[in-house]
N, C-alpha and C. Protein backbone atom coordinates (compact mmCIF):
# COMPACT_ATOMS: atom_id res chain seq x y z
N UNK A 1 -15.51 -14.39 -30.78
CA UNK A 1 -16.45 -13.30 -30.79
C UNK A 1 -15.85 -12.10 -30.08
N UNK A 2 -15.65 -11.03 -30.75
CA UNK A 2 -15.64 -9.43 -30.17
C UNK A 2 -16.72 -8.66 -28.99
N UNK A 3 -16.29 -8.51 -27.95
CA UNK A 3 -17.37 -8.20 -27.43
C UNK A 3 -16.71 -7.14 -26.28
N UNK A 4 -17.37 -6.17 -25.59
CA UNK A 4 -16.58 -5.19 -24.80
C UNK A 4 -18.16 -4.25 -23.92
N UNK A 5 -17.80 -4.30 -23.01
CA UNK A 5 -18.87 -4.09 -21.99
C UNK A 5 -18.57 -2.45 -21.12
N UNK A 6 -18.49 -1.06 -21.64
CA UNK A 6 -18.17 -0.30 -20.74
C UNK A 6 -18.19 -0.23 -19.41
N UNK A 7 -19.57 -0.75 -19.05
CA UNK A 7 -20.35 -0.41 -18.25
C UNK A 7 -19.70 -2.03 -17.00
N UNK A 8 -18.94 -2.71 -17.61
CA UNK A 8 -19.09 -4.00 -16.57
C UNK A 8 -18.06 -3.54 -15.61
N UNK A 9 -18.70 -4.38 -14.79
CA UNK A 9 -17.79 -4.27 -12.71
C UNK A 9 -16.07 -3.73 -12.89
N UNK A 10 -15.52 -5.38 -14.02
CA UNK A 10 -14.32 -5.24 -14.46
C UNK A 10 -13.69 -3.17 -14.90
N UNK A 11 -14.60 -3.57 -15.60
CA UNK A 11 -14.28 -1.93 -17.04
C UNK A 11 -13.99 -0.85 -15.87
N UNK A 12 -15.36 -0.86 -14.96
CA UNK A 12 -15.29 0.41 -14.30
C UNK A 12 -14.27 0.60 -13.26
N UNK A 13 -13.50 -1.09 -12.62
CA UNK A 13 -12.42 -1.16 -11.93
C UNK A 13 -11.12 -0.09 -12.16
N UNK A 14 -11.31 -0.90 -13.82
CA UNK A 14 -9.92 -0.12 -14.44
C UNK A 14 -9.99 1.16 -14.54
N UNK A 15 -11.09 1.67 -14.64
CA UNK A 15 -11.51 3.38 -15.27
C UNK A 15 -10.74 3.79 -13.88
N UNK A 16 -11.67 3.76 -12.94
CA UNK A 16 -10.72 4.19 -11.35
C UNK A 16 -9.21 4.00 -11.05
N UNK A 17 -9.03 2.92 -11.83
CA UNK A 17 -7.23 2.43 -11.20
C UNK A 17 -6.91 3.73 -12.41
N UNK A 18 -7.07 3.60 -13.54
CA UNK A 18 -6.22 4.59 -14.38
C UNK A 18 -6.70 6.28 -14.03
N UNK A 19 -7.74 6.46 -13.47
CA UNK A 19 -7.92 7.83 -13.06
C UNK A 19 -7.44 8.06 -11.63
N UNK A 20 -7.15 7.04 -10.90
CA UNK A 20 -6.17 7.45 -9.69
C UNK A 20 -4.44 7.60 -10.36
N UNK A 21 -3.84 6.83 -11.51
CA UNK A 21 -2.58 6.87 -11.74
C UNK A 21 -2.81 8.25 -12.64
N UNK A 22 -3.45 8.96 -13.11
CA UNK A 22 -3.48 9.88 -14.10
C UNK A 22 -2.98 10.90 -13.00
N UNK A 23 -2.96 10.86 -11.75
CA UNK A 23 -2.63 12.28 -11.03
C UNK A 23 -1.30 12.15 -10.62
N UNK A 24 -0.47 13.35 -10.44
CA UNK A 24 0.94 13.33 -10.36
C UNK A 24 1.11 12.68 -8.58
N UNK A 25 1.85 11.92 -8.47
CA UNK A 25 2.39 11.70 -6.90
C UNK A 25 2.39 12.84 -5.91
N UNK A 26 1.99 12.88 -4.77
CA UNK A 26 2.06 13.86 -3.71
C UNK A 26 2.77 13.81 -2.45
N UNK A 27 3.41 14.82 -1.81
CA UNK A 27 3.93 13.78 -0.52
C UNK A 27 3.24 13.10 -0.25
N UNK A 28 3.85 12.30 0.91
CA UNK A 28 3.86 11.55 1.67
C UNK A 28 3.95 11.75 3.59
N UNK A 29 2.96 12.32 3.84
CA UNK A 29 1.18 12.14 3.57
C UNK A 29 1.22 13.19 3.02
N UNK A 30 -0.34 13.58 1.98
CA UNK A 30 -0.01 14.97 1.75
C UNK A 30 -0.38 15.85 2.53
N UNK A 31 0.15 17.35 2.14
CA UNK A 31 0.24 18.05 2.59
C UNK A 31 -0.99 19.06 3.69
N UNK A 32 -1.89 18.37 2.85
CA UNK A 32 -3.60 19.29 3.58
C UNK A 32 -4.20 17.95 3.37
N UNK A 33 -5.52 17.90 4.69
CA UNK A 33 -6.12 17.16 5.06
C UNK A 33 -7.12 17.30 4.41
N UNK A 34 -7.96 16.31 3.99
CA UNK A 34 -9.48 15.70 3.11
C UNK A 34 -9.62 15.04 3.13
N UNK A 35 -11.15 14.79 3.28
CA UNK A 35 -12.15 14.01 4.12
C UNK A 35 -12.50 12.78 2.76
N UNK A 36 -13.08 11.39 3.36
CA UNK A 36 -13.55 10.57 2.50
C UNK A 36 -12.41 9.38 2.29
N UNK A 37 -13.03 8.04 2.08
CA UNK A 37 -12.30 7.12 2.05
C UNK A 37 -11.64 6.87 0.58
N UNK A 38 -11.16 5.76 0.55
CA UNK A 38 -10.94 5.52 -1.09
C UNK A 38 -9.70 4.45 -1.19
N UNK A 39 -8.89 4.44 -2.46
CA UNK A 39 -7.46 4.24 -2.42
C UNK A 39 -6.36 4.94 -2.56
N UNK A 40 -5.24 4.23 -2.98
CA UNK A 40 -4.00 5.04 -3.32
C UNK A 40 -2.84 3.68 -2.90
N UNK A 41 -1.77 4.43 -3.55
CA UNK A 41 -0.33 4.29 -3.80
C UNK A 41 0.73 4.63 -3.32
N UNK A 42 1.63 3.43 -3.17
CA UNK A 42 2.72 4.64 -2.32
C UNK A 42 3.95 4.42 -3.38
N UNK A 43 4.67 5.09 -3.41
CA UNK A 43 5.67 4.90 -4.73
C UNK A 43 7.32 5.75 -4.13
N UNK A 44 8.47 4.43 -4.29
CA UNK A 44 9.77 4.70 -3.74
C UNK A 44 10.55 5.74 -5.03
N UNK A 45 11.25 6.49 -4.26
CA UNK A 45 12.53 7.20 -5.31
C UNK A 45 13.72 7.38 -4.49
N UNK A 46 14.35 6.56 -3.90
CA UNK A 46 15.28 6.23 -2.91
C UNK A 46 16.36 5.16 -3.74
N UNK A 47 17.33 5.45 -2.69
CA UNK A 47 18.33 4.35 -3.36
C UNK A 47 18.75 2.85 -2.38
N UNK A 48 17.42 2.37 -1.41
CA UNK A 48 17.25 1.11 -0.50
C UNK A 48 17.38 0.24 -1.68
N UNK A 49 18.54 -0.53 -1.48
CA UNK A 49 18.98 -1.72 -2.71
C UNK A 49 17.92 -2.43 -3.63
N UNK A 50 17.00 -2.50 -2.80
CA UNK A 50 16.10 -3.70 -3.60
C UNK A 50 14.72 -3.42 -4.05
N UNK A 51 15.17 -1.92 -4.06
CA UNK A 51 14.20 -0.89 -4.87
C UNK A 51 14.56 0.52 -5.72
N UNK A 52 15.72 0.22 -5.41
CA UNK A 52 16.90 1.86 -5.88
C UNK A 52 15.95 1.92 -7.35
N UNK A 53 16.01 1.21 -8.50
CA UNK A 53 15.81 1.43 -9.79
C UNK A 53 14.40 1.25 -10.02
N UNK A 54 13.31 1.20 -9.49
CA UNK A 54 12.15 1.23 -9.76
C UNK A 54 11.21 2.12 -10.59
N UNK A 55 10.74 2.28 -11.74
CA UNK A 55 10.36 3.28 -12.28
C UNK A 55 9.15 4.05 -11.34
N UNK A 56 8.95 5.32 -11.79
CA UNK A 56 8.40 5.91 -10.80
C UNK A 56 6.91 5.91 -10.83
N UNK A 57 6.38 5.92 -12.25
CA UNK A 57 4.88 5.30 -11.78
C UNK A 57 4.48 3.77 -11.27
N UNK A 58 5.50 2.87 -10.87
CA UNK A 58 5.54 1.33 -10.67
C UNK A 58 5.14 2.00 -8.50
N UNK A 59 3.81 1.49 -8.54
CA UNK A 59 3.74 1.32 -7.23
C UNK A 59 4.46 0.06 -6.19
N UNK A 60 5.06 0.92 -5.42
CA UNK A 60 5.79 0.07 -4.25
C UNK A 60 4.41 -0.73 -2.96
N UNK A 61 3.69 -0.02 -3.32
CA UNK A 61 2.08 -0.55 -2.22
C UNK A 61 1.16 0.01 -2.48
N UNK A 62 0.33 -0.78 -2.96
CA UNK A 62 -1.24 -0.41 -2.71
C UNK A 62 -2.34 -0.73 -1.60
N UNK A 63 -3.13 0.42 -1.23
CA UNK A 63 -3.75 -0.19 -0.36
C UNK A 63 -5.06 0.72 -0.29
N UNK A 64 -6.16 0.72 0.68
CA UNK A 64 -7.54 0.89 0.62
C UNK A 64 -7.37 1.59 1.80
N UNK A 65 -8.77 2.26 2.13
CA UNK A 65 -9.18 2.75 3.42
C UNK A 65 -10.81 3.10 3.14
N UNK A 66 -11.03 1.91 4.26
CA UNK A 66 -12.86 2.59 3.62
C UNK A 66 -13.43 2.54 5.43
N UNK A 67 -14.46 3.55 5.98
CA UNK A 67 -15.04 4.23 6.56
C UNK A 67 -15.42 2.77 7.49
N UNK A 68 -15.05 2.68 8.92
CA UNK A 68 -15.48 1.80 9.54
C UNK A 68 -16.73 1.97 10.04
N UNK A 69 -17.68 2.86 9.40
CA UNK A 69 -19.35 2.40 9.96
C UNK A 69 -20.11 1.95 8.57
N UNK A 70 -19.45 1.73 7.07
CA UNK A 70 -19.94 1.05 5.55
C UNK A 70 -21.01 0.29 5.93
N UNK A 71 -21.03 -0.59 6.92
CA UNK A 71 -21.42 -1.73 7.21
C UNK A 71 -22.68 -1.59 8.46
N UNK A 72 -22.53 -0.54 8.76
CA UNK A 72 -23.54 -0.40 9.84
C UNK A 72 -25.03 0.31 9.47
N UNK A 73 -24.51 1.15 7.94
CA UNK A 73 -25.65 2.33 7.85
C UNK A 73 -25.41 3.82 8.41
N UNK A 74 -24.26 4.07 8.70
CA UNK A 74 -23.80 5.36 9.39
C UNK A 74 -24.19 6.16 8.18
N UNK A 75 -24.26 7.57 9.00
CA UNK A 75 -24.99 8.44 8.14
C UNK A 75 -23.65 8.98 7.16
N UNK A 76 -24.26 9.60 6.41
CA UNK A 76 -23.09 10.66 5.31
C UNK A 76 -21.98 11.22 5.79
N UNK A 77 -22.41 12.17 6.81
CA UNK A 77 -21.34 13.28 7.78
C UNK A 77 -20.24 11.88 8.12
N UNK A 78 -20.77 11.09 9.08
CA UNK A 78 -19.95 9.93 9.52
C UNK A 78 -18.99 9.40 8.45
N UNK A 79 -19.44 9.32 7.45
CA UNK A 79 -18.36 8.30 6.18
C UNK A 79 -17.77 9.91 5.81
N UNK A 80 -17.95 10.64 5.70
CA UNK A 80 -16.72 12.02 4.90
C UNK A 80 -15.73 11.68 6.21
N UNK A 81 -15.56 11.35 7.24
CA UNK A 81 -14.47 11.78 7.83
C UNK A 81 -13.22 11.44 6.83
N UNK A 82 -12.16 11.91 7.78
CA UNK A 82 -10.55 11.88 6.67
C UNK A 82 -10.36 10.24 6.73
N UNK A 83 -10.70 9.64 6.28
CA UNK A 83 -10.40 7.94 6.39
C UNK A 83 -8.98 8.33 5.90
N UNK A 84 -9.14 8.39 4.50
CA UNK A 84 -8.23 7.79 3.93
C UNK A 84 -7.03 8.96 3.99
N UNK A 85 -6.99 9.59 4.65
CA UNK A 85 -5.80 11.20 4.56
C UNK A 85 -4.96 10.57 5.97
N UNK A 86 -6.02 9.74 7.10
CA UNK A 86 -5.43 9.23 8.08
C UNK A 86 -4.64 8.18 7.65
N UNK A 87 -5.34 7.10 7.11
CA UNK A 87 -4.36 5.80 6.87
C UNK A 87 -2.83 6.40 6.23
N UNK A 88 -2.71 7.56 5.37
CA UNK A 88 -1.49 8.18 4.82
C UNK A 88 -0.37 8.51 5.51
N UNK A 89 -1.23 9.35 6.66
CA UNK A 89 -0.58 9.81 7.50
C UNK A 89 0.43 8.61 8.41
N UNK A 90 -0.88 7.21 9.06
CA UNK A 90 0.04 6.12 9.66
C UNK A 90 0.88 5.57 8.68
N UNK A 91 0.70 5.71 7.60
CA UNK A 91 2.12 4.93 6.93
C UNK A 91 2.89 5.98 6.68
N UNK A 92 2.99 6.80 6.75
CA UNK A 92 4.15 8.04 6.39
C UNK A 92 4.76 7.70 7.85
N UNK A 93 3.75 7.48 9.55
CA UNK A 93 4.76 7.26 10.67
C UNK A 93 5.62 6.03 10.41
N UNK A 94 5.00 4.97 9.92
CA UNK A 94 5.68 3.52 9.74
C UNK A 94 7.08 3.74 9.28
N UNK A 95 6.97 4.73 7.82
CA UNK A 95 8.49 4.60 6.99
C UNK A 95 8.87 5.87 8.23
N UNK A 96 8.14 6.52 8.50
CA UNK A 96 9.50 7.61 9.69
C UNK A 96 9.93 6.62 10.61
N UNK A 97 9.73 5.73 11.27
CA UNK A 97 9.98 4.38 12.36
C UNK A 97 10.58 3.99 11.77
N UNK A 98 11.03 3.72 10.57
CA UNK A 98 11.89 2.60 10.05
C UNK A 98 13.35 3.09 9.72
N UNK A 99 14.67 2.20 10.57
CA UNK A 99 15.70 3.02 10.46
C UNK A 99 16.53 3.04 8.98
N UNK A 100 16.00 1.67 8.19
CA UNK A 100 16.47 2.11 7.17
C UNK A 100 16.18 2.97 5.61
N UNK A 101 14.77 3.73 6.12
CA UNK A 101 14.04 4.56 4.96
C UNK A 101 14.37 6.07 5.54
N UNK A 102 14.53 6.74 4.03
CA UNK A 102 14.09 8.19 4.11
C UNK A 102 12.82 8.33 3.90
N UNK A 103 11.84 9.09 4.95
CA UNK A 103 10.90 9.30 4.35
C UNK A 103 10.46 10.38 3.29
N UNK A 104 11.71 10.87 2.97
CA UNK A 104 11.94 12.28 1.99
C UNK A 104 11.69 11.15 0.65
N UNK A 105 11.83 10.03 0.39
CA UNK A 105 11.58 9.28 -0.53
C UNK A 105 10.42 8.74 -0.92
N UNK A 106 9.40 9.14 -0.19
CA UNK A 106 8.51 8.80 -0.97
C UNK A 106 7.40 9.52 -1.35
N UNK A 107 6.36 9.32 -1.95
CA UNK A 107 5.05 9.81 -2.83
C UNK A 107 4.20 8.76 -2.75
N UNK A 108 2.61 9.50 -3.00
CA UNK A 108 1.88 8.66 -2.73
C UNK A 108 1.08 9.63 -3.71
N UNK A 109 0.01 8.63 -4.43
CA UNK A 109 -1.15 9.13 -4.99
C UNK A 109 -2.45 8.78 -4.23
N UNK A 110 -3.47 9.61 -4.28
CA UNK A 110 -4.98 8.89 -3.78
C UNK A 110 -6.17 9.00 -4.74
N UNK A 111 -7.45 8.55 -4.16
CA UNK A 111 -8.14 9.14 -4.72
C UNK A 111 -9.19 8.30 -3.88
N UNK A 112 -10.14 9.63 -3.86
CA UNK A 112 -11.77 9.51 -2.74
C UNK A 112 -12.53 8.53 -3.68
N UNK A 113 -13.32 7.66 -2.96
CA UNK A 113 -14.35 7.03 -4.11
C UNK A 113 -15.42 6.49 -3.15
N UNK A 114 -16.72 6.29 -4.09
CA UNK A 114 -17.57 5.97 -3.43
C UNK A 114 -17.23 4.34 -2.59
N UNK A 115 -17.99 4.08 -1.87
CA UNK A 115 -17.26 2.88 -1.27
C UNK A 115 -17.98 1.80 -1.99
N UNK A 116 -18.52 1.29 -2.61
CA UNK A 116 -18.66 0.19 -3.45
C UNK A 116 -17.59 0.16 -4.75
N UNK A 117 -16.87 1.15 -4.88
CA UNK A 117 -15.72 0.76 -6.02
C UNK A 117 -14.29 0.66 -5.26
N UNK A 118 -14.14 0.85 -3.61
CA UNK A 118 -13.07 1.29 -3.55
C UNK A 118 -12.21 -0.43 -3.58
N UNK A 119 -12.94 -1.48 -3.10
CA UNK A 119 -11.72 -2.71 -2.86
C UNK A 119 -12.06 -3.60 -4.12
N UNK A 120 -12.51 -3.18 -5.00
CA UNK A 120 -12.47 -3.78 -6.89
C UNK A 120 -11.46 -2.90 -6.95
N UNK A 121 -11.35 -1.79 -7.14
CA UNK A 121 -9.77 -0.65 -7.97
C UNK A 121 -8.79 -1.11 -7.04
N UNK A 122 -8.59 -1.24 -5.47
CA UNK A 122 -7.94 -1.94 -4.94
C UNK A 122 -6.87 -3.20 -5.94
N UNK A 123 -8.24 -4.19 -5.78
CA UNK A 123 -7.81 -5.45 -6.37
C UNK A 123 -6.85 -5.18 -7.83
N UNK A 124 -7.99 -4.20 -8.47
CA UNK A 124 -7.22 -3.99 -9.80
C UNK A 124 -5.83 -3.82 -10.05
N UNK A 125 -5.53 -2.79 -8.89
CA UNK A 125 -4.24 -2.21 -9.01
C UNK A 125 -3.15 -2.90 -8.65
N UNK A 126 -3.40 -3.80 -7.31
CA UNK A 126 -2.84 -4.73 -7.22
C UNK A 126 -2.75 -5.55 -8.26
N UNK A 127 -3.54 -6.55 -8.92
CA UNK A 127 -3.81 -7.55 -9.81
C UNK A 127 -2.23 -6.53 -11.12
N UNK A 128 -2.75 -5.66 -11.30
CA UNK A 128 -2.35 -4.98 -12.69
C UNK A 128 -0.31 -4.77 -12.27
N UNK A 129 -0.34 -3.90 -11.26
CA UNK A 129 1.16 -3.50 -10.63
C UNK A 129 2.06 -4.86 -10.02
N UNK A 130 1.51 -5.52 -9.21
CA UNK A 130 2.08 -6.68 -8.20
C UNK A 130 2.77 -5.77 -7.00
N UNK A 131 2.41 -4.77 -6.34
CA UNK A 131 3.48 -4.13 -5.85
C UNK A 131 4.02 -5.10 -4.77
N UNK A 132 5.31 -4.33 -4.74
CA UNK A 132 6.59 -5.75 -3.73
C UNK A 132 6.26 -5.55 -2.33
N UNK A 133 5.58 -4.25 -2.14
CA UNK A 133 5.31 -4.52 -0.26
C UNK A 133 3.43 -5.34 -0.22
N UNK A 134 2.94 -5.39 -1.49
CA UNK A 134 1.90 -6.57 -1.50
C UNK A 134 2.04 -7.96 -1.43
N UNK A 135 2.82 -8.02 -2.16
CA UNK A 135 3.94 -9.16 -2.62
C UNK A 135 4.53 -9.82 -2.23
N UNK A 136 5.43 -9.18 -1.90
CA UNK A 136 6.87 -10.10 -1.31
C UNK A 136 7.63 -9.76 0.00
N UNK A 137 6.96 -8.18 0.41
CA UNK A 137 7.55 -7.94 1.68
C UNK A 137 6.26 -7.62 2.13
N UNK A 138 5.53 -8.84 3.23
CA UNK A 138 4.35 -8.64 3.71
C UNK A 138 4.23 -7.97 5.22
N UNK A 139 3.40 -7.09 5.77
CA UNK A 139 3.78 -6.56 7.12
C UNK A 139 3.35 -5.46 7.16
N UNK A 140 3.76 -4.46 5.82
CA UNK A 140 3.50 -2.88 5.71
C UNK A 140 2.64 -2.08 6.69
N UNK A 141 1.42 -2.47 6.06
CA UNK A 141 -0.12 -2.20 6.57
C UNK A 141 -0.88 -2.73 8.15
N UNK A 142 0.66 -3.28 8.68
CA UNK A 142 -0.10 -4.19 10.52
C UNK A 142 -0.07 -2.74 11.12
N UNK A 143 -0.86 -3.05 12.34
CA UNK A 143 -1.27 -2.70 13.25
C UNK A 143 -0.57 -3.30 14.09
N UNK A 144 -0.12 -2.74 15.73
CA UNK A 144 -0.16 -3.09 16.79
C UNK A 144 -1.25 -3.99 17.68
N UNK A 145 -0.90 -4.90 17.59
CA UNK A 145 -1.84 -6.34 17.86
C UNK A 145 -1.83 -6.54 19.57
N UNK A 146 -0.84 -5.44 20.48
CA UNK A 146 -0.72 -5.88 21.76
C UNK A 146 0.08 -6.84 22.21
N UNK A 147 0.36 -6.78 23.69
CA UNK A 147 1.09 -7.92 24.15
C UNK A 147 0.48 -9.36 23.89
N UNK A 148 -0.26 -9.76 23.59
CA UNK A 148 -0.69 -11.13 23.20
C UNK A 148 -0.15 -11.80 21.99
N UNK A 149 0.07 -10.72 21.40
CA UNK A 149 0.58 -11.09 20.01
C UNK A 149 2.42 -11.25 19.74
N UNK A 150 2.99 -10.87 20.91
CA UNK A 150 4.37 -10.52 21.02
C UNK A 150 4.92 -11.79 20.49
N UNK A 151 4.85 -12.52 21.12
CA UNK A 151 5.52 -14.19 20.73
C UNK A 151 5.36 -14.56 19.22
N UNK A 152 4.35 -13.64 18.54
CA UNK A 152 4.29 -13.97 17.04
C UNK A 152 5.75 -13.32 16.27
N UNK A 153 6.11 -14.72 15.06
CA UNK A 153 6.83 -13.65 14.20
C UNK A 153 6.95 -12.38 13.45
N UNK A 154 8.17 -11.93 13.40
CA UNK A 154 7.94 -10.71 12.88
C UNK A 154 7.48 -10.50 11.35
N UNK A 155 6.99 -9.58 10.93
CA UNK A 155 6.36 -9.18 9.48
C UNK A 155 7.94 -9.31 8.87
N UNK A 156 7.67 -9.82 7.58
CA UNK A 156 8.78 -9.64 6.79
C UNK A 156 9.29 -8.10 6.62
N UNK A 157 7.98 -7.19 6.67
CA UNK A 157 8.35 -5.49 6.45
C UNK A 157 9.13 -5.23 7.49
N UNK A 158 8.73 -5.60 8.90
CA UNK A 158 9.29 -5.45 9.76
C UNK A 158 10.69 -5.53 10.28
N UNK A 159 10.98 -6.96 9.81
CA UNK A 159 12.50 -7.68 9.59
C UNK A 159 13.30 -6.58 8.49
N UNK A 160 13.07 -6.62 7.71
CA UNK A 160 13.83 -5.60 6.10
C UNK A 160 13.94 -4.10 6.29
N UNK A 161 12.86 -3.49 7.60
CA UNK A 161 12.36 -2.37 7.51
C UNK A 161 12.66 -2.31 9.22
N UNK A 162 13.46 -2.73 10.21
CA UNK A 162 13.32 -2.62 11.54
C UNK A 162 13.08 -1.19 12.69
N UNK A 163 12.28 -0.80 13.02
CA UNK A 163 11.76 0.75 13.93
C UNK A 163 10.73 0.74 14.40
N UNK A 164 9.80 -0.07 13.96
CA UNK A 164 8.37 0.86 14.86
C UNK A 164 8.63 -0.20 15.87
N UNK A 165 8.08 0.30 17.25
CA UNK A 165 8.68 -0.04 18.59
C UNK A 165 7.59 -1.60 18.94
N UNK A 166 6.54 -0.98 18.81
CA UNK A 166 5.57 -2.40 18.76
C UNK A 166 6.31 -4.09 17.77
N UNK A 167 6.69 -3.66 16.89
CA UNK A 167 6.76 -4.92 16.03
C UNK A 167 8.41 -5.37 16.14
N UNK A 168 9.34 -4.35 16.78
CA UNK A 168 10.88 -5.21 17.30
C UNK A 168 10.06 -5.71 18.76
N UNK A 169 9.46 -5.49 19.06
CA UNK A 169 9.51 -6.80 20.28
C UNK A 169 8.89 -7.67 20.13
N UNK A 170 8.48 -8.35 18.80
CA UNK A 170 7.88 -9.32 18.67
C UNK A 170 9.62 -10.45 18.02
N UNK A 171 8.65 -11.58 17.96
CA UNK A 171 9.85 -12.45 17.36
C UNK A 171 10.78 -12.22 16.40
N UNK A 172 11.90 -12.71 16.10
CA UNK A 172 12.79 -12.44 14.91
C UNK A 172 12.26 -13.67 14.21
N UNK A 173 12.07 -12.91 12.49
CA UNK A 173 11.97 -13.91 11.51
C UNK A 173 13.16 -14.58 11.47
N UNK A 174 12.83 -15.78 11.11
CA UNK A 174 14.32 -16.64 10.54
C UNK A 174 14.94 -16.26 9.04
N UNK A 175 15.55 -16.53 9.02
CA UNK A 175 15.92 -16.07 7.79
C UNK A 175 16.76 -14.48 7.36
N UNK A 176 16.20 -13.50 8.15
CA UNK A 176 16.33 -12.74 8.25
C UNK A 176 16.32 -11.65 7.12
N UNK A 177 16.74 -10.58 6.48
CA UNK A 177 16.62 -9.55 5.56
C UNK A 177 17.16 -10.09 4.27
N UNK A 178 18.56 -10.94 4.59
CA UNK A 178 18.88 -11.34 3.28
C UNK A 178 17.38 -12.21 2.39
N UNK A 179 17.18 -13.27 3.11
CA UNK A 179 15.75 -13.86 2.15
C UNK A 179 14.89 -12.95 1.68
N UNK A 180 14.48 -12.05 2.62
CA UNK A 180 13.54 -11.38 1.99
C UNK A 180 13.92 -10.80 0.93
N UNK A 181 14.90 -9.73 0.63
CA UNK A 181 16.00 -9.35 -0.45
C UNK A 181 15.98 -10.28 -1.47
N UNK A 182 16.16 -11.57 -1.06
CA UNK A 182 15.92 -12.60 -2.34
C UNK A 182 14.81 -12.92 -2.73
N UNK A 183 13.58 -13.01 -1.97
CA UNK A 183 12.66 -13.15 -2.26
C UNK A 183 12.06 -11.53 -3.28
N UNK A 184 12.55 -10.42 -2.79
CA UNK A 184 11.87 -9.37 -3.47
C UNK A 184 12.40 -9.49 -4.95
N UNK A 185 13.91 -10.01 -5.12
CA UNK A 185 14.57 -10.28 -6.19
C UNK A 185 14.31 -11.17 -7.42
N UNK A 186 13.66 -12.08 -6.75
CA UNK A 186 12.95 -13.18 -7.54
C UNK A 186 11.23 -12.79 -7.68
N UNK A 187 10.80 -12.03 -6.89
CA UNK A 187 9.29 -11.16 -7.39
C UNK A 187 9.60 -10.47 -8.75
N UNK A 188 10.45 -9.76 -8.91
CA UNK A 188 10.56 -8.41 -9.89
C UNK A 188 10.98 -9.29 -11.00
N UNK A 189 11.48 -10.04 -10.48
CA UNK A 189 12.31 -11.25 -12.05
C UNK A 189 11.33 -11.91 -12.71
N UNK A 190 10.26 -12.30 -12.28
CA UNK A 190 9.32 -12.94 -12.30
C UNK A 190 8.06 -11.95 -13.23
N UNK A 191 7.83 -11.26 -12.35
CA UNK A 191 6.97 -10.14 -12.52
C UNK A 191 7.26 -9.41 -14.09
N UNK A 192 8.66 -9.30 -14.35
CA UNK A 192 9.29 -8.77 -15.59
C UNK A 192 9.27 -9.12 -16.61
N UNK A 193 9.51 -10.53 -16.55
CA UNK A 193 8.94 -11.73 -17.68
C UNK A 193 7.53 -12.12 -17.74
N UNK A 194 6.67 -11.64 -17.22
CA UNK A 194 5.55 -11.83 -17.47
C UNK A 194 4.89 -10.68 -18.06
N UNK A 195 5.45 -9.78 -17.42
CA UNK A 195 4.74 -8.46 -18.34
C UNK A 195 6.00 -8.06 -19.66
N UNK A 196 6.37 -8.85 -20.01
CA UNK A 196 7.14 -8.66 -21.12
C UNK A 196 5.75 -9.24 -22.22
């Protein structure tokens, strides 16, 4: 049976994931500040080995930012703050911390949304892209967890990506950059044959 639902949870996921990719990439963060949560993309054009050839609408990370009072009932004024222009901004510091990225390499797309669609287009985009810092190099998106947390291993992003000052004093992964490298190697191999 043929059947197609505009209007379902799914449909309207995708409508958002493809009307956030419909806009051209922007720095990284961009350039002027605006208010409101939502998602977005961050997307490499660098020549870091185990991403040099990546096409350029293929997101390198996706991720969310939605208004930490959603959940409380905070008023309107409260949810416009810059959520999501901030979260841009901390990952634009992350790749400046990291000694082996230019941050002249990258772009990011966004887009404001009401907050009941923003972690479905999330999922979508993920689900649809696989991006490799979702993927296969996990860490991107930490936070500074404090001295309590020091004795924990390091994020794989962290290990592949070594600078922000909080996360080298935590443990060394085993394995070290080469696995991960293999592991990102065997994501994209994987990933390629399936969307073939």
């Amino acid at each position: 049976m043929r059947s197609y639902d505009p209007l379902s949870v799914d449909e309207l996921g995708r409508n958002a994931a493809r009307a956030l990719m419909g806009y051209e990439p922007s720095a990284l963060p961009p350039d002027e500040q605006f208010d409101g949560a939502g998602v977005y993309t961050i997307h490499y054009g660098g020549d870091f080995s185990a991403y040099a050839d990546m096409d350029e609408h293929e997101p390198l990370y996706v991720g969310k930012a939605e208004s930490s009072g959603k959940r409380q009932g905070r008023t309107e004024a409260e949810q416009s703050a810059p959520v999501l222009y901030r979260r841009l901004v901390e990952h634009a510091g992350s790749v400046r911390d990291a000694r082996n990225l230019n941050p002249n390499d990258f772009r990011c797309r966004w887009l404001v949304l009401d907050p009941v669609w923003i972690r479905l287009t999330e999922q979508v985009l993920i689900a649809k892209y696989r991006p490799i810092w979702n993927a296969a190099v996990d860490g991107f998106g930490n936070h500074d967890q404090g001295k309590t947390r020091r004795s924990q291993q390091r994020s794989r992003w962290d290990t592949l990506h070594p600078g922000r000052p909080w996360a080298d004093a935590s443990r060394e992964r085993e394995g070290g950059s080469q696995a991960i490298i293999n592991a990102i190697m065997a994501h994209r191999t994987e990933r390629d044959r399936h969307d073939r």
